[in-house]
Protein backbone atom coordinates (compact mmCIF):
# COMPACT_ATOMS: atom_id res chain seq x y z
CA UNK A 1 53.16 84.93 7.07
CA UNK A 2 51.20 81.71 7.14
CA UNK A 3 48.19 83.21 6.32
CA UNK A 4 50.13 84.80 2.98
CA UNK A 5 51.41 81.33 2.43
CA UNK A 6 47.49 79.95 2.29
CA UNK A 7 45.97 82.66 0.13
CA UNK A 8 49.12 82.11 -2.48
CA UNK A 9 48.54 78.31 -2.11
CA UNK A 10 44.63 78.97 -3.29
CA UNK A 11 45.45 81.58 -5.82
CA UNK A 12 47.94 79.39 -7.42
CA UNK A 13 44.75 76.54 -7.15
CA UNK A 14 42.35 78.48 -8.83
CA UNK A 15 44.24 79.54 -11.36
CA UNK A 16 45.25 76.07 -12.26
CA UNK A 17 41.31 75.01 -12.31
CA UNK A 18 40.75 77.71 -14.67
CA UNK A 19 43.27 76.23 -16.90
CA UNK A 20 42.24 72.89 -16.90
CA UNK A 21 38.23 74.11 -16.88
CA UNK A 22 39.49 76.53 -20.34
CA UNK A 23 41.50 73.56 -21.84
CA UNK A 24 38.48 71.11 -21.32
CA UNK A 25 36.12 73.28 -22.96
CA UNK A 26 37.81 74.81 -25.88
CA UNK A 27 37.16 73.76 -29.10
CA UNK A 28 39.89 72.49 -31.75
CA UNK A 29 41.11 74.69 -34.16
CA UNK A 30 41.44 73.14 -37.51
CA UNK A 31 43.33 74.84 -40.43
CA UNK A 32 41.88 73.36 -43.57
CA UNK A 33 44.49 73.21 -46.61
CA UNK A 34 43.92 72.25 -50.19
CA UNK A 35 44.14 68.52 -51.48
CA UNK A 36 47.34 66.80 -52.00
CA UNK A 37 47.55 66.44 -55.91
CA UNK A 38 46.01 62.89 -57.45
CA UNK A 39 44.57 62.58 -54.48
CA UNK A 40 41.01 62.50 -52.01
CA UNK A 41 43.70 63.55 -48.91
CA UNK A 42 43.33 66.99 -47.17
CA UNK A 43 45.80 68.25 -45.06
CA UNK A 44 43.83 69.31 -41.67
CA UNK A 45 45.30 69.65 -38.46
CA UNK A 46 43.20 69.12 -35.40
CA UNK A 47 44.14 68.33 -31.86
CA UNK A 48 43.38 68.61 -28.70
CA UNK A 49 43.14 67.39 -25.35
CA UNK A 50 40.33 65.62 -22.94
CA UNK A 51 40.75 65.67 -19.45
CA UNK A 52 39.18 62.37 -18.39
CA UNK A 53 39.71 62.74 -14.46
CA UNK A 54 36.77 61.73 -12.47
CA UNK A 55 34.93 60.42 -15.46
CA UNK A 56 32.78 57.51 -15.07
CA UNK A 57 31.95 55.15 -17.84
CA UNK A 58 29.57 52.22 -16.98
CA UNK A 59 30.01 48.26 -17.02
CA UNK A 60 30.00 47.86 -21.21
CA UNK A 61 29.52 51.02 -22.07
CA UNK A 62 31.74 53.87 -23.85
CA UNK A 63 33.03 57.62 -24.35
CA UNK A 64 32.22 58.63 -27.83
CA UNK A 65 35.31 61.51 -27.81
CA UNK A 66 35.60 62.24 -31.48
CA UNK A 67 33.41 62.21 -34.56
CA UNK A 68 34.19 63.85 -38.18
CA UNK A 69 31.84 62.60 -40.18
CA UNK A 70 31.17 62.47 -43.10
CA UNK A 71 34.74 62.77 -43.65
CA UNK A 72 37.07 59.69 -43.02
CA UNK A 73 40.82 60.13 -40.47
CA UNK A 74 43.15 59.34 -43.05
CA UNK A 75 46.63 59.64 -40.83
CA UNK A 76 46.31 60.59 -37.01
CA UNK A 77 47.37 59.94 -33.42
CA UNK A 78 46.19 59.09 -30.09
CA UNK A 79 47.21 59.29 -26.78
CA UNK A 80 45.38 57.87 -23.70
CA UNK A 81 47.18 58.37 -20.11
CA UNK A 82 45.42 55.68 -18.22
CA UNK A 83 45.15 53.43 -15.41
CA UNK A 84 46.74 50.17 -15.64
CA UNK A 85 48.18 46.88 -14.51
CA UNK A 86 51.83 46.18 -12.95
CA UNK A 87 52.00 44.15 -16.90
CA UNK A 88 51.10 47.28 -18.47
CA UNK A 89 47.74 46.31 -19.80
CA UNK A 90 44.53 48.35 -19.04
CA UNK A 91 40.75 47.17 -18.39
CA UNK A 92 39.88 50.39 -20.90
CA UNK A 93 40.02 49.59 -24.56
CA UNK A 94 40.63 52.07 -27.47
CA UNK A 95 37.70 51.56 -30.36
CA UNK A 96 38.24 53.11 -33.66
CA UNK A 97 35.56 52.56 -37.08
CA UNK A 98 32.68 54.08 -37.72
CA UNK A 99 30.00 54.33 -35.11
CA UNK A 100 28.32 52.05 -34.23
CA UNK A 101 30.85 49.19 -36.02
CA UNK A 102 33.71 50.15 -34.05
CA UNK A 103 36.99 47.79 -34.08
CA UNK A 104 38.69 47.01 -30.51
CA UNK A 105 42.57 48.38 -29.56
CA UNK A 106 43.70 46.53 -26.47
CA UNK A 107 45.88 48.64 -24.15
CA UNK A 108 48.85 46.95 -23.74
CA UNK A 109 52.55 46.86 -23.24
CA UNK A 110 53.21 47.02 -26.90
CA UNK A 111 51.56 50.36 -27.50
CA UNK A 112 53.13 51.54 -23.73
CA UNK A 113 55.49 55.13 -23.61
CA UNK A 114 57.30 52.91 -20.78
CA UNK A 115 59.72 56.14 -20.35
CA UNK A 116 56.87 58.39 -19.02
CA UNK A 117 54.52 55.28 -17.73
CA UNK A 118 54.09 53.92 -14.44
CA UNK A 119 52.67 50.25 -14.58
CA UNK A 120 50.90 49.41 -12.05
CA UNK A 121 49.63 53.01 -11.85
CA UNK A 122 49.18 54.86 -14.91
CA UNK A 123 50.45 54.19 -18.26
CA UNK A 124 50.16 56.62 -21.55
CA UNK A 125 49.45 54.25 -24.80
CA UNK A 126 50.10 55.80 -28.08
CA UNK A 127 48.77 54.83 -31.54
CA UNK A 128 48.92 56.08 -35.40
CA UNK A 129 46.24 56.26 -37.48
CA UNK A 130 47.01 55.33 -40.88
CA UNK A 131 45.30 54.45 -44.12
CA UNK A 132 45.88 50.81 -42.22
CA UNK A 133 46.17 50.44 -38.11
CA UNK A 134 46.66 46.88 -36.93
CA UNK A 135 44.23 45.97 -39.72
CA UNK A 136 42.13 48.62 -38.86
CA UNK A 137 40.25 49.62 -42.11
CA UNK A 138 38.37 52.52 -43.28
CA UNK A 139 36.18 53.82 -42.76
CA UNK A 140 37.58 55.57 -39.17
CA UNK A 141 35.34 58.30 -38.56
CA UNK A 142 35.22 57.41 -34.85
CA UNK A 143 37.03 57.14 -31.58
CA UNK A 144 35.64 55.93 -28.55
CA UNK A 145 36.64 54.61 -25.34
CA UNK A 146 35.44 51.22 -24.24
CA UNK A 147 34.86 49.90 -20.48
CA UNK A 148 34.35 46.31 -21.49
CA UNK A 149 34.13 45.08 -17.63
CA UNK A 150 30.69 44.41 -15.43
CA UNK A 151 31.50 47.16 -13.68
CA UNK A 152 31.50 50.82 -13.75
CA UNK A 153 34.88 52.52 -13.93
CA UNK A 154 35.83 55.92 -12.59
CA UNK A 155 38.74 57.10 -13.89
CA UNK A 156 41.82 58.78 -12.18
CA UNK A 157 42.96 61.87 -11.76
CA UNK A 158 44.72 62.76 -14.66
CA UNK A 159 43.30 60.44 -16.73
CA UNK A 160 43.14 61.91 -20.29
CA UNK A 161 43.00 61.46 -24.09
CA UNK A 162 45.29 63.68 -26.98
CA UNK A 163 43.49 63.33 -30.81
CA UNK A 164 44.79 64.28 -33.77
CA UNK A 165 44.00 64.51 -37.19
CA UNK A 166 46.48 65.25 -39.40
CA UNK A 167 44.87 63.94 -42.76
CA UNK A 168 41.40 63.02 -43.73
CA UNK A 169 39.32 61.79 -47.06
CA UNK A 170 35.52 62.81 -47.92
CA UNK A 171 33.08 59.54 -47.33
CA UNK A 172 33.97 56.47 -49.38
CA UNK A 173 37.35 58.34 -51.01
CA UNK A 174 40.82 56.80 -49.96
């Protein structure tokens, strides 16, 4: 009986590290539709989902997770579920531009989903990307994840980051 109990146990494991392994490697589907009228917009809607767990990103240094260029996010969201402080606030900061002039997003109690965050443990931030995110200008072609400590950082098991694009503009149209 025990021995049925183990081999359902592992079963039951494997078949959740297939999921994860499948969800981490799967590409976004996008569904392209035609411009909004007097406008540069297209309606596009990517997401999807990086599992972060276990990923380390050295003293200063960043994870590049998203790039559309040439075109330009126009309206989006993103959602990191990561560690932080008893306050809420996290060493890991969100960077949004266009690479390499990225502009910073502190993690902090402000941008907190305090309903489904533990502080002190791990905390999921949310932001929307708009023409115009705390003075966040175009072009935003690129999301990143900054470790701006002297250290290395490994991060936690599920640790993770949502993107979506819901709207985006060709180069230099807003």
């Amino acid at each position: 009986m025990a021995k049925d109990a183990l081999h359902y146990a592992l079963l039951g494991l494997l078949v959740i590290v297939l999921i994860v392994s499948v969800l981490a490697y799967t590409k976004p589907v996008s569904v392209q539709q035609a411009p909004t009228s007097s406008s540069n917009v297209t309606n596009s809607f990517t997401a999807f989902s990086l599992m972060l767990a276990g990923q380390t990103i050295p003293a200063g240094g960043y994870l590049h997770v998203l790039d559309i260029s040439p075109d330009q996010i126009y309206s989006g969201h993103v959602a990191l579920h990561m560690p932080c402080s008893s306050n809420g606030t996290s060493q890991i900061v969100l960077l949004l531009g266009s690479a390499p002039s990225f502009q910073p997003i502190y993690l902090n109690n402000t941008e907190i989903l305090g309903a489904i965050s533990s502080p002190g443990g791990m905390c999921i931030y949310h932001f929307y990307i708009g023409a115009v995110y705390n003075n966040i200008k175009y072009p935003i072609t690129d999301i990143a994840i900054l470790n701006p400590t002297n250290q290395s950082i490994t991060l936690p098991a599920t640790s993770g980051a949502t993107l979506t694009v819901i709207q985006t503009t060709p180069a230099g149209g807003t």
